[in-house]
N, C-alpha and C. Protein backbone atom coordinates (compact mmCIF):
# COMPACT_ATOMS: atom_id res chain seq x y z
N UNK A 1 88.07 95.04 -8.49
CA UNK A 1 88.70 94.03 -7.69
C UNK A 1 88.14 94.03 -6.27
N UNK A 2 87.90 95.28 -5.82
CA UNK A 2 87.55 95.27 -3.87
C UNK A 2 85.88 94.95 -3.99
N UNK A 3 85.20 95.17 -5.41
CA UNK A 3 84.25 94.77 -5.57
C UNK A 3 83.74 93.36 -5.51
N UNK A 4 84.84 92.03 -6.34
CA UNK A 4 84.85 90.98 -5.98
C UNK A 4 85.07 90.17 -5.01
N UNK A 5 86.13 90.76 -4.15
CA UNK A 5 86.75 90.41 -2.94
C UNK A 5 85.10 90.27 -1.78
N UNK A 6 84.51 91.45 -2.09
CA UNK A 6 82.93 91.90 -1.32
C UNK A 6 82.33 90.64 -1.57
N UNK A 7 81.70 90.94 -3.02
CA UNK A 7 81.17 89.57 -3.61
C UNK A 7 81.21 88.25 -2.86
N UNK A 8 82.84 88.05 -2.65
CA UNK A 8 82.89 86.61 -2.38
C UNK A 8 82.74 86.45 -0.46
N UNK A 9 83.32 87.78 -0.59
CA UNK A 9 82.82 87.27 1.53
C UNK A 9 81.73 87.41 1.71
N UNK A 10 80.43 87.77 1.13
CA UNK A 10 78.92 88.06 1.30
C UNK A 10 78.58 86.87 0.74
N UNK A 11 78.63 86.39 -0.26
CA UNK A 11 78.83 85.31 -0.51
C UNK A 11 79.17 84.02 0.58
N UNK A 12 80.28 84.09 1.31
CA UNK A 12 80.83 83.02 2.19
C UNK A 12 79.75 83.46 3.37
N UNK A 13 79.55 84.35 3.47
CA UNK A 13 78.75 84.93 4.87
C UNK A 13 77.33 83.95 4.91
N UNK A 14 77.11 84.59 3.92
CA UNK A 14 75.38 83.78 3.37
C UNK A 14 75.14 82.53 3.01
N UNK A 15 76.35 81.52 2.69
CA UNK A 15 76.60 80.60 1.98
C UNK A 15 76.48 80.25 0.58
N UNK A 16 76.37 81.05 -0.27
CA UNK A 16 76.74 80.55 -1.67
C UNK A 16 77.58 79.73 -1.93
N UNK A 17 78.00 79.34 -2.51
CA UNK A 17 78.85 78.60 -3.50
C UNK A 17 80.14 79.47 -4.08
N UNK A 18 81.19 79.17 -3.86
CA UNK A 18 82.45 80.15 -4.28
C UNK A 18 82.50 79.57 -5.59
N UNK A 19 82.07 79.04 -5.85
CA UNK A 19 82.16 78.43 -7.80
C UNK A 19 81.98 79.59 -8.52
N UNK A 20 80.67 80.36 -7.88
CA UNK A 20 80.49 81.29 -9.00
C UNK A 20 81.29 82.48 -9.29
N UNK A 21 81.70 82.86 -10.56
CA UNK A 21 82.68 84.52 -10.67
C UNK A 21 81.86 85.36 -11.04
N UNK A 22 82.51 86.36 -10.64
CA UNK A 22 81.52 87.51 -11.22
C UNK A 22 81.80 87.99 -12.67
N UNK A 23 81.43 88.79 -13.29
CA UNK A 23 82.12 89.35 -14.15
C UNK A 23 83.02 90.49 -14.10
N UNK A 24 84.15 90.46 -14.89
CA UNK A 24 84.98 91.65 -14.72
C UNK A 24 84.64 92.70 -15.02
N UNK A 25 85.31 93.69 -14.45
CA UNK A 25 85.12 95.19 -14.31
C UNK A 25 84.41 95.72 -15.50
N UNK A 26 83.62 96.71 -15.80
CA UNK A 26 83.42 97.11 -16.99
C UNK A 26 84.35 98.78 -16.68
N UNK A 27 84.67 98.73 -18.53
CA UNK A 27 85.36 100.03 -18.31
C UNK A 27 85.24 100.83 -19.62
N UNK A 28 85.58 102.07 -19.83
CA UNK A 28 85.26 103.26 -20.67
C UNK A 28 86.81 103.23 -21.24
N UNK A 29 86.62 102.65 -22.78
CA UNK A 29 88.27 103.22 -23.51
C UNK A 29 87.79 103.80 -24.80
N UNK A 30 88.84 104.67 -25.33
CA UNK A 30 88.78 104.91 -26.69
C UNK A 30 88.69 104.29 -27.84
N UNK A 31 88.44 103.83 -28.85
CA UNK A 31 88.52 103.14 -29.66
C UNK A 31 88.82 103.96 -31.13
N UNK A 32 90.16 103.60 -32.05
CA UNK A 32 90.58 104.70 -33.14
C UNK A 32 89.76 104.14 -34.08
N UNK A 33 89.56 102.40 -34.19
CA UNK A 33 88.81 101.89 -35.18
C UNK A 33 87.16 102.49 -35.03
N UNK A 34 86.88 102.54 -33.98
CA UNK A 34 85.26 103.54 -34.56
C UNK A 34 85.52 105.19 -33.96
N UNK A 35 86.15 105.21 -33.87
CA UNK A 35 86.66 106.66 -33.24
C UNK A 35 85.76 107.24 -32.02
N UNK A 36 85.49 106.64 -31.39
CA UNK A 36 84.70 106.75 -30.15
C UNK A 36 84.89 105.88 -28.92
N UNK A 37 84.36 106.10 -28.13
CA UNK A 37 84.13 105.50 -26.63
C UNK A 37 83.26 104.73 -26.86
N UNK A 38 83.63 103.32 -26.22
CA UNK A 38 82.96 102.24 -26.27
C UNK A 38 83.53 101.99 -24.39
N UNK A 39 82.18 100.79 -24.25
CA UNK A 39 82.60 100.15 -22.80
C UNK A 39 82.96 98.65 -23.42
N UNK A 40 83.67 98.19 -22.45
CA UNK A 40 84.07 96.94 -22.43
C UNK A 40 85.01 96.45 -21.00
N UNK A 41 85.25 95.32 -20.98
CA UNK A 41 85.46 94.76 -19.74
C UNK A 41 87.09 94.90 -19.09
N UNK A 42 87.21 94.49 -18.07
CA UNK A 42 89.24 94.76 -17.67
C UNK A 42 89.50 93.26 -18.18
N UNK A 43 90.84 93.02 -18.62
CA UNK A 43 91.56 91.70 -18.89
C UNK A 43 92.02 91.17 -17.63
N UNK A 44 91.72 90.24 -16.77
CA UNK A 44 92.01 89.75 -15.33
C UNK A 44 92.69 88.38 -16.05
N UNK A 45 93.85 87.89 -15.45
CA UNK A 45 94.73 86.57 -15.61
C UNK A 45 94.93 86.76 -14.02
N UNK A 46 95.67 85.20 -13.98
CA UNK A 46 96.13 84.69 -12.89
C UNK A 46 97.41 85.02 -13.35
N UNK A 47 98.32 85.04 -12.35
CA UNK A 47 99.76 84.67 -12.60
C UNK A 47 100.32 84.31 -13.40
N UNK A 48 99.56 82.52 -12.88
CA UNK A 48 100.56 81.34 -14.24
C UNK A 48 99.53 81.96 -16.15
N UNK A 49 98.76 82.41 -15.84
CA UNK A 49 97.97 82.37 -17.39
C UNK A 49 99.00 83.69 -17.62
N UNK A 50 99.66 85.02 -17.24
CA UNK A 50 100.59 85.71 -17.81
C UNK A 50 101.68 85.25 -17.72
N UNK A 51 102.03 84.50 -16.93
CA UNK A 51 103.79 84.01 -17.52
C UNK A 51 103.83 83.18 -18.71
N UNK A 52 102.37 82.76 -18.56
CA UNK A 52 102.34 81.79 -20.26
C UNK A 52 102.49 82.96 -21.53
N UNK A 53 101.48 83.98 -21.41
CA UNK A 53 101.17 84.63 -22.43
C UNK A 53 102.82 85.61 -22.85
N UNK A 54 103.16 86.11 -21.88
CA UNK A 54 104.73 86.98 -22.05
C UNK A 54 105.90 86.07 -21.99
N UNK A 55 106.83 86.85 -21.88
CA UNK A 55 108.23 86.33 -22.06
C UNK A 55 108.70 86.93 -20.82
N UNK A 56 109.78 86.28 -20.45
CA UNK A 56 110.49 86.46 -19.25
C UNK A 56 110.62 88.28 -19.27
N UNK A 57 110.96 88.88 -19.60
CA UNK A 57 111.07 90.47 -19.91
C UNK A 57 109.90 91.09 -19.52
N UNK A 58 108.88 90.66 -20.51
CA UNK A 58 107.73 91.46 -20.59
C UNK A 58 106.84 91.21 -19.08
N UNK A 59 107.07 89.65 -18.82
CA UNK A 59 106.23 89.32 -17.22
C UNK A 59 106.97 90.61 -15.98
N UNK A 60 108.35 90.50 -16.29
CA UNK A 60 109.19 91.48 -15.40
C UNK A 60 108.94 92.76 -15.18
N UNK A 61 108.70 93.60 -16.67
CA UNK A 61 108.30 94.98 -16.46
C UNK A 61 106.58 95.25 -16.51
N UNK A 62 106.19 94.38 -17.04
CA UNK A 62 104.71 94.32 -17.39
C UNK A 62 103.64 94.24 -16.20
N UNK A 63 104.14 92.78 -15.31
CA UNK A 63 103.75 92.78 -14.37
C UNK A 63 104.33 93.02 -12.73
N UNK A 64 105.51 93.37 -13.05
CA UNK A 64 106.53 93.49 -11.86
C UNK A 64 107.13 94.81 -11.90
N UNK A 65 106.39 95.70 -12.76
CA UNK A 65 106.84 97.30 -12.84
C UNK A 65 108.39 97.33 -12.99
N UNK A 66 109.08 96.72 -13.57
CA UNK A 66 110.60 96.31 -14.21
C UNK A 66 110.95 97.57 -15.03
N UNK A 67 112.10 97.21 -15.41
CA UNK A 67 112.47 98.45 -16.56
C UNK A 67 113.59 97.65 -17.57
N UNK A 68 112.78 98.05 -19.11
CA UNK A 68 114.02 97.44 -19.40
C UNK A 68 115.22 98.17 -19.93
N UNK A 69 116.43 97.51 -20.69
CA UNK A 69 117.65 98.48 -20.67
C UNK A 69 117.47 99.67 -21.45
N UNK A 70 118.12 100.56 -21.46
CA UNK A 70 117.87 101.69 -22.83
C UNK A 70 118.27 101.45 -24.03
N UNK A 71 117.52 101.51 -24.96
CA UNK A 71 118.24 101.81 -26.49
C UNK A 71 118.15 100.22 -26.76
N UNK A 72 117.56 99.24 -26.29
CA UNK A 72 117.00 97.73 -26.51
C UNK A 72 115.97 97.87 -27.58
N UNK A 73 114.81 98.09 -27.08
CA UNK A 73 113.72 97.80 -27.78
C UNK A 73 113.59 98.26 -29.34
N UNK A 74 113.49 97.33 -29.86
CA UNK A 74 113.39 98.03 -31.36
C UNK A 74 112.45 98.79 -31.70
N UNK A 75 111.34 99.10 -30.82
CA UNK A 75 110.27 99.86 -31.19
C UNK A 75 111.00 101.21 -31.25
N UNK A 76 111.71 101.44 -30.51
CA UNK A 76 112.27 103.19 -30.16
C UNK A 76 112.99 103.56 -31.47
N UNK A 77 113.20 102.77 -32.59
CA UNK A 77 113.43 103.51 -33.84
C UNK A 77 112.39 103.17 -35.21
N UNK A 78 110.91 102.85 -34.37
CA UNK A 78 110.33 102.53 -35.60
C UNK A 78 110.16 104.13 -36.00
N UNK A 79 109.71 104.29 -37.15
CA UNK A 79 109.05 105.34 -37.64
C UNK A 79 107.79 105.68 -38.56
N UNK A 80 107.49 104.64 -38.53
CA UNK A 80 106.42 104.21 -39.51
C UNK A 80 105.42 104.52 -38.77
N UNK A 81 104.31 105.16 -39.78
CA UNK A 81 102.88 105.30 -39.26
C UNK A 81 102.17 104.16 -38.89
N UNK A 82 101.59 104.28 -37.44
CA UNK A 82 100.46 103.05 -37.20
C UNK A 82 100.21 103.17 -35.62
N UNK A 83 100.17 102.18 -34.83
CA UNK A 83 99.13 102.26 -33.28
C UNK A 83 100.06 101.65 -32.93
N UNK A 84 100.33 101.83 -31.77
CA UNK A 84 101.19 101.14 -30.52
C UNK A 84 100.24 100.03 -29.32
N UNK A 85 99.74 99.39 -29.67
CA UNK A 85 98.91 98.48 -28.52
C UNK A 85 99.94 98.07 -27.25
N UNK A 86 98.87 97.58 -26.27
CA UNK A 86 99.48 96.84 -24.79
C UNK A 86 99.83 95.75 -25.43
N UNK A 87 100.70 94.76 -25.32
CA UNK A 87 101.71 93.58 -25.51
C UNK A 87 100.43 92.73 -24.06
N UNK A 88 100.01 93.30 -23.83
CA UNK A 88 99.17 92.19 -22.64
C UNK A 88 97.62 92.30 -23.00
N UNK A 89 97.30 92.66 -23.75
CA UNK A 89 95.99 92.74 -23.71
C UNK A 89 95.36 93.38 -25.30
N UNK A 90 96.21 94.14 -26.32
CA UNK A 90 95.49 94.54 -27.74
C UNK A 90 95.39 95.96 -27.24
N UNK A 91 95.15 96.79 -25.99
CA UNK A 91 94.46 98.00 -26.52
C UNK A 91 95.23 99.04 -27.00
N UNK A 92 94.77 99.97 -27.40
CA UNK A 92 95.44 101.09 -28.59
C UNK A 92 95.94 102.33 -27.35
N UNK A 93 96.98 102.22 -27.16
CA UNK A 93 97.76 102.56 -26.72
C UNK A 93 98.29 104.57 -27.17
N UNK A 94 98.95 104.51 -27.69
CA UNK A 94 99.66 105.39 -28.59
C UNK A 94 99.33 105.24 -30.09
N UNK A 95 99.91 106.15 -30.89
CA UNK A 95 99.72 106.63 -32.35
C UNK A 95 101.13 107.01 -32.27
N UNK A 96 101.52 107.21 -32.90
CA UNK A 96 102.76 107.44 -34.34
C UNK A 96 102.65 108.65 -34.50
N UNK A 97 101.68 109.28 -33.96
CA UNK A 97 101.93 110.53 -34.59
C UNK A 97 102.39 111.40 -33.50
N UNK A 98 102.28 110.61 -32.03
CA UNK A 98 102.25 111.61 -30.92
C UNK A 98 103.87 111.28 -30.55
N UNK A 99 104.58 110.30 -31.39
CA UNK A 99 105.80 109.60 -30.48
C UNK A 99 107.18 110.71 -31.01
N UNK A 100 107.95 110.82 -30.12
CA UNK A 100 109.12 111.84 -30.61
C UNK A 100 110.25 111.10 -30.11
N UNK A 101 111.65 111.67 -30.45
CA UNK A 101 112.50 110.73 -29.95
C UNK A 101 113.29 111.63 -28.42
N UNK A 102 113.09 111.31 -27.71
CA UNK A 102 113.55 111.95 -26.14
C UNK A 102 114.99 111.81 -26.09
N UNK A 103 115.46 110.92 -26.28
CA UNK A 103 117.14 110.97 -26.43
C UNK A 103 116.81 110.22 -25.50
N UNK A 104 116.54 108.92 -24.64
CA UNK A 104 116.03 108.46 -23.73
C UNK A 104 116.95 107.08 -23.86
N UNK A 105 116.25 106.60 -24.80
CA UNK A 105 116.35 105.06 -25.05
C UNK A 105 114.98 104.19 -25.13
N UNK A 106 113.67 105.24 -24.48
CA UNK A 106 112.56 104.39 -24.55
C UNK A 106 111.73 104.79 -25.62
N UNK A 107 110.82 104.07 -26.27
CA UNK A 107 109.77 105.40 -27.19
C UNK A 107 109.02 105.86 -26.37
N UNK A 108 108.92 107.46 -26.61
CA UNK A 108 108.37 108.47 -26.09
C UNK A 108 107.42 109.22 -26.91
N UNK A 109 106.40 109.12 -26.24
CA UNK A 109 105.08 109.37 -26.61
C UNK A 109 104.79 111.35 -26.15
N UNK A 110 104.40 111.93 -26.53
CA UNK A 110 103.81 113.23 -25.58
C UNK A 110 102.12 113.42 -25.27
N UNK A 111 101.51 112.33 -25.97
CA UNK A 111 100.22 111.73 -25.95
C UNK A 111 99.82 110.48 -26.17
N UNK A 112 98.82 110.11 -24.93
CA UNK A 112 98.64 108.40 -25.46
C UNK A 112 96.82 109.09 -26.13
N UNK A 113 96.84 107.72 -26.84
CA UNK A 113 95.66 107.92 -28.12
C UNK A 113 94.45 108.37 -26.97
N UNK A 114 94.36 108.21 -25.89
CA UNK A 114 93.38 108.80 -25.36
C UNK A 114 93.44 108.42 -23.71
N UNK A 115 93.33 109.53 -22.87
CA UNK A 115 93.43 109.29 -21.41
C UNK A 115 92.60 108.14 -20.86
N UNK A 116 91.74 108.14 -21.46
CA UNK A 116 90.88 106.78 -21.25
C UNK A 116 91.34 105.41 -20.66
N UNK A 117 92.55 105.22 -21.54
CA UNK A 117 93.06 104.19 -21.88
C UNK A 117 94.53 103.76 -21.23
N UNK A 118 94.58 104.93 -20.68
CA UNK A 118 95.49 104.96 -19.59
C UNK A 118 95.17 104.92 -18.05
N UNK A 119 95.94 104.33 -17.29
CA UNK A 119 95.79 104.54 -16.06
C UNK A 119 97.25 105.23 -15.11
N UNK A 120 97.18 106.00 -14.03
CA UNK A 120 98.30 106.45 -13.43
C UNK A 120 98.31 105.91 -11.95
N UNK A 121 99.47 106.22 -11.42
CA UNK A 121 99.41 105.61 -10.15
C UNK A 121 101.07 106.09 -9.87
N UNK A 122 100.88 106.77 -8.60
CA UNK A 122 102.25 107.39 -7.75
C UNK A 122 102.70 106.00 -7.50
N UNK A 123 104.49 106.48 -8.14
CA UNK A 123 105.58 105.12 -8.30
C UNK A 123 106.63 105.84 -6.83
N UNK A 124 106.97 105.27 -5.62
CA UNK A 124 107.75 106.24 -4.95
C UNK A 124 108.90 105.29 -4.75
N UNK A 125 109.45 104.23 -5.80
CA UNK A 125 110.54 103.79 -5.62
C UNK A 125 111.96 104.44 -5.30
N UNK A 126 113.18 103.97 -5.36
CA UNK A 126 114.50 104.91 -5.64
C UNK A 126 114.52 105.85 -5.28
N UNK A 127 113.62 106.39 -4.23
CA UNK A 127 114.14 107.94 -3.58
C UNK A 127 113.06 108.82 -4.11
N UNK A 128 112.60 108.90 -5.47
CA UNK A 128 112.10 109.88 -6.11
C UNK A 128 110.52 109.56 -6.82
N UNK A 129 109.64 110.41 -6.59
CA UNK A 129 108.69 110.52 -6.82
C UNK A 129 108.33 111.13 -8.15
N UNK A 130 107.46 109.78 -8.66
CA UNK A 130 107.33 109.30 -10.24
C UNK A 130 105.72 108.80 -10.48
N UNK A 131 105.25 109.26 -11.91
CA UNK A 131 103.88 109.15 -11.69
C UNK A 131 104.48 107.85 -13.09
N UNK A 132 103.83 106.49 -12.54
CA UNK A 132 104.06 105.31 -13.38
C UNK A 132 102.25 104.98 -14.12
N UNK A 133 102.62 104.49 -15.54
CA UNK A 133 101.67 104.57 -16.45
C UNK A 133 101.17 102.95 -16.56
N UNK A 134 99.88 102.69 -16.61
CA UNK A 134 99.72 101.37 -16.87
C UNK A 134 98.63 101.40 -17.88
N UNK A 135 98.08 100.15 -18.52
CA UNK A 135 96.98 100.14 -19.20
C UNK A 135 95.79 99.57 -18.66
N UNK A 136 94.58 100.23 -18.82
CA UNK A 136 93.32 100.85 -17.93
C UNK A 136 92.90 99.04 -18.02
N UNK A 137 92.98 98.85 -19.42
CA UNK A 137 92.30 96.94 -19.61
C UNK A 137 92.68 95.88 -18.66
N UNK A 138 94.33 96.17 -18.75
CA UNK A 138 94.79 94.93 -17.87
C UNK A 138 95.86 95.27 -16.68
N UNK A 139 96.00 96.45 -16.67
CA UNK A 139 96.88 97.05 -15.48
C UNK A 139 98.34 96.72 -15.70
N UNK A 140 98.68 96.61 -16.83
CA UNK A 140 100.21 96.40 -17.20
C UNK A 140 100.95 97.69 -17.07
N UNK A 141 101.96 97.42 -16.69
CA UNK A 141 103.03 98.44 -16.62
C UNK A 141 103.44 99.15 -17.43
N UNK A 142 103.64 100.05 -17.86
CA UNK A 142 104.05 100.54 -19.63
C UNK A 142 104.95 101.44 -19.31
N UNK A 143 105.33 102.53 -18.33
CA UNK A 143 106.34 103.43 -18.05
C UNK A 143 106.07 104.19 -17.02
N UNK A 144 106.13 105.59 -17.00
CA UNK A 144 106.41 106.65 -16.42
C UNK A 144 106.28 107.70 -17.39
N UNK A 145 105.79 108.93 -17.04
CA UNK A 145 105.58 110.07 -17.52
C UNK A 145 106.31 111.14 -16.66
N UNK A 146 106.69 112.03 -17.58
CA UNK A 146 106.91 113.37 -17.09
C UNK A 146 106.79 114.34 -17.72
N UNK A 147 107.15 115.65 -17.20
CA UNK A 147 106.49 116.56 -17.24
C UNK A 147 107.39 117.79 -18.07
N UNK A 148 108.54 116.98 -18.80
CA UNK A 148 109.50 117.43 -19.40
C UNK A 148 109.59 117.25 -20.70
N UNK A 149 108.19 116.77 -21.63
CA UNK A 149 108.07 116.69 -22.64
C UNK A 149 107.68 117.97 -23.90
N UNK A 150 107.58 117.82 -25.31
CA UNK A 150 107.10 118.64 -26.24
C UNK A 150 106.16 119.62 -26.05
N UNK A 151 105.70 120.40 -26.60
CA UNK A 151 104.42 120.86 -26.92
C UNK A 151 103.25 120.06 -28.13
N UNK A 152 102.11 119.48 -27.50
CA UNK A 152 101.44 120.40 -27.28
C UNK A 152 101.13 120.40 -25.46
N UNK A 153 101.59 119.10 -24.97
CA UNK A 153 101.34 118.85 -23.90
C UNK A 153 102.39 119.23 -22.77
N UNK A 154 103.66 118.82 -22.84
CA UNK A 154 104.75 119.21 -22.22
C UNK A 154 105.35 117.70 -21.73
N UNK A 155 104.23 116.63 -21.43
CA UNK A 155 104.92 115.41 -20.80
C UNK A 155 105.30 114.76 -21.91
N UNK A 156 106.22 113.79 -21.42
CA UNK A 156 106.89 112.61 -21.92
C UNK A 156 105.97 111.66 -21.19
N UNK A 157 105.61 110.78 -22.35
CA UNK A 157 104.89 109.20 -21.49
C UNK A 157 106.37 108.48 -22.22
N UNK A 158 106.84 107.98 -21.13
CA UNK A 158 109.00 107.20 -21.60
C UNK A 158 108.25 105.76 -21.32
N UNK A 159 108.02 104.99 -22.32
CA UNK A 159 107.27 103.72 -22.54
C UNK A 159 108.51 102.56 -22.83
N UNK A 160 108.10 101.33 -21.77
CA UNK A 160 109.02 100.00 -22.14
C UNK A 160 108.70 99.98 -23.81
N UNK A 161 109.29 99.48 -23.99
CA UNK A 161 108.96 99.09 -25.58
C UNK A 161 108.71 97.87 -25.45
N UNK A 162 108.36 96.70 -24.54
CA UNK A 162 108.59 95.08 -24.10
C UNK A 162 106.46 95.30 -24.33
N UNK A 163 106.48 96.55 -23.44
CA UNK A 163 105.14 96.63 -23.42
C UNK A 163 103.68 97.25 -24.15
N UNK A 164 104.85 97.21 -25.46
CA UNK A 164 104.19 97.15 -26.29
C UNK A 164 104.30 96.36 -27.70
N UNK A 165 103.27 96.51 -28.60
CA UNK A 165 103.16 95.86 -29.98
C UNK A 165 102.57 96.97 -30.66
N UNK A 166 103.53 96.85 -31.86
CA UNK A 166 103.25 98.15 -33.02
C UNK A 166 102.30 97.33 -34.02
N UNK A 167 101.85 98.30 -34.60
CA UNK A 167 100.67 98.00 -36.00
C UNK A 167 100.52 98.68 -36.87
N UNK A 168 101.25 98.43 -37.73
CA UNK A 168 101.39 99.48 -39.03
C UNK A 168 100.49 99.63 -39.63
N UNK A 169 100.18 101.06 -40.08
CA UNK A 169 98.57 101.08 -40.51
C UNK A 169 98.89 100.50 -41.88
N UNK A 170 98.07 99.95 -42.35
CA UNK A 170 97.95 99.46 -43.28
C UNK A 170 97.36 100.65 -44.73
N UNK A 171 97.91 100.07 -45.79
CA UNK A 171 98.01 100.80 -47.42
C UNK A 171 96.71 100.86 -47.58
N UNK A 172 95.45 100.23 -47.63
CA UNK A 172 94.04 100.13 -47.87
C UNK A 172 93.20 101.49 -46.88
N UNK A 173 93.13 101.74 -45.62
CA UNK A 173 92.94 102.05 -45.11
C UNK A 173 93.30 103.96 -45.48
C-alpha cells in the first residue's frame, strides 16, 4: 500500500497519468491443495465493492474489526472434517483438525493451516492489550489470539465465525 501511495506521487511529480494502477502486492501463502508455498497477489476492494460482496455483519467485523455475539455462528459446532477459508477472499485459513472447543462461543483454532497466511497486528482497544488476527490476502479481520490455548502450541486463535466459510473435505479425495 505505502508502495502505491509512492507510485502515485512520483507519478504526479513527473506527470504521468493517474489512470495507471499498479499491481497489487505480491505475497507468500500456503497452499493445502498443492501442499506448498506458492506466491500470489493481496485482494484490494474499495469500500463500496466489500459492502457489496458481505453482509451487514461480516462488513462490521471483517472490515471494521467488530465482534460478533457468542455462541451465534454456526461454524462453532461444526465438526466435520474440512478447511475453514476467509469469507472475504477464499484463502485456507484453518483445518479441522487444529479447531477445539474453548468454551468461548467462537471457533477456536490452536493452529491456523499455516503462519503464512496469517497476519497479526497489536489490537489496544478496551483497556487491554490484544494481538488481533487478520488474513495476509485481504486484511480481514478474523479474531484475536491468545496465549491460553492447547498443546501443541498453547494459543487460542478465538475466530468470528462471520469470517469465515467452511469446506468439507470431500468423500473422493
Amino acid at each position: 500500500m505505502t508502495m502505491r501511495i509512492i507510485g502515485l506521487a512520483i507519478g504526479l511529480l513527473f506527470g504521468a497519468g493517474v489512470t495507471a494502477t499498479l499491481a497489487a502486492e505480491p505475497i507468500r501463502i500456503y497452499s493445502l491443495d498443492k501442499a506448498d508455498y506458492l506466491m500470489t497477489e493481496k485482494v484490494e476492494k474499495t469500500e463500496a465493492q466489500w459492502r457489496q460482496l458481505l453482509t451487514p455483519l461480516q462488513y462490521k467485523v471483517m472490515r471494521e474489526q467488530g465482534t460478533e455475539a457468542a455462541y451465534t455462528s454456526p461454524l462453532h459446532a461444526i465438526k466435520k472434517e474440512g478447511v475453514y477459508r476467509c469469507a472475504g477472499c477464499g484463502l485456507e485459513l484453518f483445518h479441522s483438525d487444529q479447531k477445539y472447543d474453548s468454551v468461548t462461543g467462537w471457533p477456536s483454532f490452536y493452529a491456523p493451516v499455516d503462519r503464512a497466511n496469517v497476519g497479526f497486528e497489536t489490537d489496544r482497544k478496551f483497556f487491554v492489550t490484544r494481538t488481533e488476527v487478520h488474513c495476509i490476502r485481504c486484511e480481514s479481520h478474523l479474531g484475536h489470539v491468545f496465549e491460553d490455548g492447547p498443546k501443541p502450541t498453547g494459543l487460542r486463535y478465538c475466530i468470528n465465525g462471520v469470517s469465515l466459510v467452511f469446506k468439507e473435505k470431500s468423500a473422493d479425495k
